[in-house]
Protein backbone atom coordinates (compact mmCIF):
# COMPACT_ATOMS: atom_id res chain seq x y z
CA UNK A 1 0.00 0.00 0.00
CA UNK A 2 1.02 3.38 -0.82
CA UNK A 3 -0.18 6.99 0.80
CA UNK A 4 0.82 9.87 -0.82
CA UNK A 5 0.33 13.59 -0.40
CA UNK A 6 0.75 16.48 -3.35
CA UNK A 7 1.20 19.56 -1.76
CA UNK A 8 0.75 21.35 -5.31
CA UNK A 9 -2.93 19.56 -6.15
CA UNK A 10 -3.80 19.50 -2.58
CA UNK A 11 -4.39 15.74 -3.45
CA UNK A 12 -4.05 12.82 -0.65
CA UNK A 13 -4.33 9.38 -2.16
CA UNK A 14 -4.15 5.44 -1.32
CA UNK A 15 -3.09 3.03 -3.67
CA UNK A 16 -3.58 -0.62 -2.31
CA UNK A 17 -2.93 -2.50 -5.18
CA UNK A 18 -0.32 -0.13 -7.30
CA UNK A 19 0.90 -3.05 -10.06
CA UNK A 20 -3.98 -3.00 -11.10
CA UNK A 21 -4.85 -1.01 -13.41
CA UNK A 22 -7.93 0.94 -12.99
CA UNK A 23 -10.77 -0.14 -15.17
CA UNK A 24 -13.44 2.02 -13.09
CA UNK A 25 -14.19 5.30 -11.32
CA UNK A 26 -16.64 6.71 -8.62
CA UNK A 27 -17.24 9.74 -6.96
CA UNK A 28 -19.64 8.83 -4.18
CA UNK A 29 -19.15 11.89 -2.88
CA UNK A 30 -17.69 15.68 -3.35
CA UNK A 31 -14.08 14.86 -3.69
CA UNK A 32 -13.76 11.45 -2.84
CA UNK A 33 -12.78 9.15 -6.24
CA UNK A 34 -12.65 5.50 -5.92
CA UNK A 35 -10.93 3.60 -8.02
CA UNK A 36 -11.74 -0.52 -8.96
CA UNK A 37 -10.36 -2.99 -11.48
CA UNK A 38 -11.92 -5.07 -13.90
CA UNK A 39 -13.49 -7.42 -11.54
CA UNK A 40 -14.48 -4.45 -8.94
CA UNK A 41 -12.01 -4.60 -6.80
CA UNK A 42 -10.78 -2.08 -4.64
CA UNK A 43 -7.31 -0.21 -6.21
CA UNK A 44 -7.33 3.01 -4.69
CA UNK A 45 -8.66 6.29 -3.07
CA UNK A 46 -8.21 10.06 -3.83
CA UNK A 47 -8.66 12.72 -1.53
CA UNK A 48 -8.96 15.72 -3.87
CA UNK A 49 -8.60 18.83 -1.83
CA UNK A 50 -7.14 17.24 0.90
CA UNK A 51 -6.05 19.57 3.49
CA UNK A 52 -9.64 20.57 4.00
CA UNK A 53 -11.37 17.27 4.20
CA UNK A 54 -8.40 15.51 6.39
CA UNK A 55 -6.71 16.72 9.36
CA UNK A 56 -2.64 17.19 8.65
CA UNK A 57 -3.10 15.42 5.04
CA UNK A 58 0.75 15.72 5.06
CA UNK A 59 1.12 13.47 7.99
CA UNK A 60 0.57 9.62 8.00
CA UNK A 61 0.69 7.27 10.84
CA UNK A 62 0.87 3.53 10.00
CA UNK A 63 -0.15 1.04 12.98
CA UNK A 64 -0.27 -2.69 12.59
CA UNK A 65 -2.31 -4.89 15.33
């Protein structure tokens, strides 16, 4: 999995599956695009203007349980 975080498009996004192409997008909301491959699968999220939606969008903390 991948987070990134473009300062210049105020983007934040989340790749989990970065070697998928992306047959398939949604916007279920203002924003928020979800991409799927061809069998609707999950590839990744985008957070388009990020640091309004997401509290210190150029910080990430990873925690595994």
């Amino acid at each position: 999995m991948k987070v990134s975080y473009d300062s210049q498009t105020d983007t934040l996004s989340m790749v989990f599956r970065p070697d998928v192409p992306v047959a398939e997008s949604d916007e279920p909301g203002s924003g928020i695009v979800i991409d799927y491959d061809e069998h609707d699968n999950l590839v990744s999220i985008e957070t388009l203007d990020a640091s309004e939606r997401v509290a210190e969008a150029d910080r990430v903390e990873f925690q595994s349980v």
